[in-house]
C-alpha atoms as a PDB file:
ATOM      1  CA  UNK A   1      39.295  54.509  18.180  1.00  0.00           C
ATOM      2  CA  UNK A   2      41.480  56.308  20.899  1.00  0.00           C
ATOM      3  CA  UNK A   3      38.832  57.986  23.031  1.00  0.00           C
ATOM      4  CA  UNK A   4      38.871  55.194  26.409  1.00  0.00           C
ATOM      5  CA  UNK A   5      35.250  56.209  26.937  1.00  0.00           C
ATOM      6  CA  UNK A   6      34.077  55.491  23.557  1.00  0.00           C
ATOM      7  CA  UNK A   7      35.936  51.906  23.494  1.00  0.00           C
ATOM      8  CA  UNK A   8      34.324  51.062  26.813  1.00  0.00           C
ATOM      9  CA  UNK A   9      31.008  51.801  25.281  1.00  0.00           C
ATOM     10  CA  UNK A  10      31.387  49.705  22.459  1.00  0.00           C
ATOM     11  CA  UNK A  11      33.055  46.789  24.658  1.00  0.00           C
ATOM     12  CA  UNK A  12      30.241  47.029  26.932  1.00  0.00           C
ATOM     13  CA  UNK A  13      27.469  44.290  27.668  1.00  0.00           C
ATOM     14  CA  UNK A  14      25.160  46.621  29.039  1.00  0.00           C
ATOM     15  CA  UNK A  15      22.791  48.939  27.432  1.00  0.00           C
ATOM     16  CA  UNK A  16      24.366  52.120  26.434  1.00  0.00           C
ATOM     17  CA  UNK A  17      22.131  54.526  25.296  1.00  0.00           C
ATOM     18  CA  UNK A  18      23.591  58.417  24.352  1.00  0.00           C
ATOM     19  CA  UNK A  19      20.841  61.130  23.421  1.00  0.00           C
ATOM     20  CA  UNK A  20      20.544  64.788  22.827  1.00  0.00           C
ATOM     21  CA  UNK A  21      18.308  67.077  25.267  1.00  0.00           C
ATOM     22  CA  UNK A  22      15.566  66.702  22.941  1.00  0.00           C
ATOM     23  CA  UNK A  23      15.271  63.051  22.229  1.00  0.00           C
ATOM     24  CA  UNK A  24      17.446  61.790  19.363  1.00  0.00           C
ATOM     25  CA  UNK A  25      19.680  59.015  19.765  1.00  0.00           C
ATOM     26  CA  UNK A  26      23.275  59.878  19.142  1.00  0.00           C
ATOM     27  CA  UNK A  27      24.811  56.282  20.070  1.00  0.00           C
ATOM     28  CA  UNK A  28      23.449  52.978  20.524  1.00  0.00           C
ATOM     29  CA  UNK A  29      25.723  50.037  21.368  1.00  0.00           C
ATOM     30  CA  UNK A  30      25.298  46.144  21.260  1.00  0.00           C
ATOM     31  CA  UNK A  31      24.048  45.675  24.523  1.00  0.00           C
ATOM     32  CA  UNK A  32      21.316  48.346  23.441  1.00  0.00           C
ATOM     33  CA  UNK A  33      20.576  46.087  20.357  1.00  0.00           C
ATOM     34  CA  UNK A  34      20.811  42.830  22.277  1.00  0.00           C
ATOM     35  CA  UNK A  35      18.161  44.509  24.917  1.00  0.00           C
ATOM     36  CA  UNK A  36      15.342  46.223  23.055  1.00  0.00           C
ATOM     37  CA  UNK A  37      15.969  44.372  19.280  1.00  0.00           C
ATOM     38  CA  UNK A  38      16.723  47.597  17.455  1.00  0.00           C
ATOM     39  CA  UNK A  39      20.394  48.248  15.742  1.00  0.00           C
ATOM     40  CA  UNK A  40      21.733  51.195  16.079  1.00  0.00           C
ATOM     41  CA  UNK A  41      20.747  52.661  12.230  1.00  0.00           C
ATOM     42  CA  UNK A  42      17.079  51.832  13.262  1.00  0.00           C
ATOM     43  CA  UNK A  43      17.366  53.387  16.969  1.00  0.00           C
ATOM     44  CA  UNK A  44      19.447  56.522  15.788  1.00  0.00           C
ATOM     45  CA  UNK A  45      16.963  57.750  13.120  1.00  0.00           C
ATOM     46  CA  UNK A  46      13.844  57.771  15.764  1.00  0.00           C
ATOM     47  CA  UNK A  47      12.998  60.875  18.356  1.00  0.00           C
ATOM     48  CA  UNK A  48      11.764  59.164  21.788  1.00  0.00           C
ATOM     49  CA  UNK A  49      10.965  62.457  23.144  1.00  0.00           C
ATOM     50  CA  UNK A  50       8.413  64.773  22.131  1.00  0.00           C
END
């Protein structure tokens, strides 16, 4: 992992939550898990806009 933004996601606490313009979720870190109970397999094969 060399990209800093992508390591500070990861390293995170806080929700991070990364989506296209039409809903699906592209990343989905521990925080995100640790907040809504979903891992990131379950959260990235769902479309929350429609």
């Amino acid at each position: 992992m060399t990209d800093p933004g992508e390591w500070a996601q990861i390293e995170n606490p806080d929700a991070i939550v990364l989506t296209t313009l039409d809903g699906k979720v592209v990343q989905w870190n521990a925080g995100a898990q640790a907040v809504f109970g979903y891992t990131a397999d379950e959260a990235t094969s769902v479309v929350y806009l429609k």
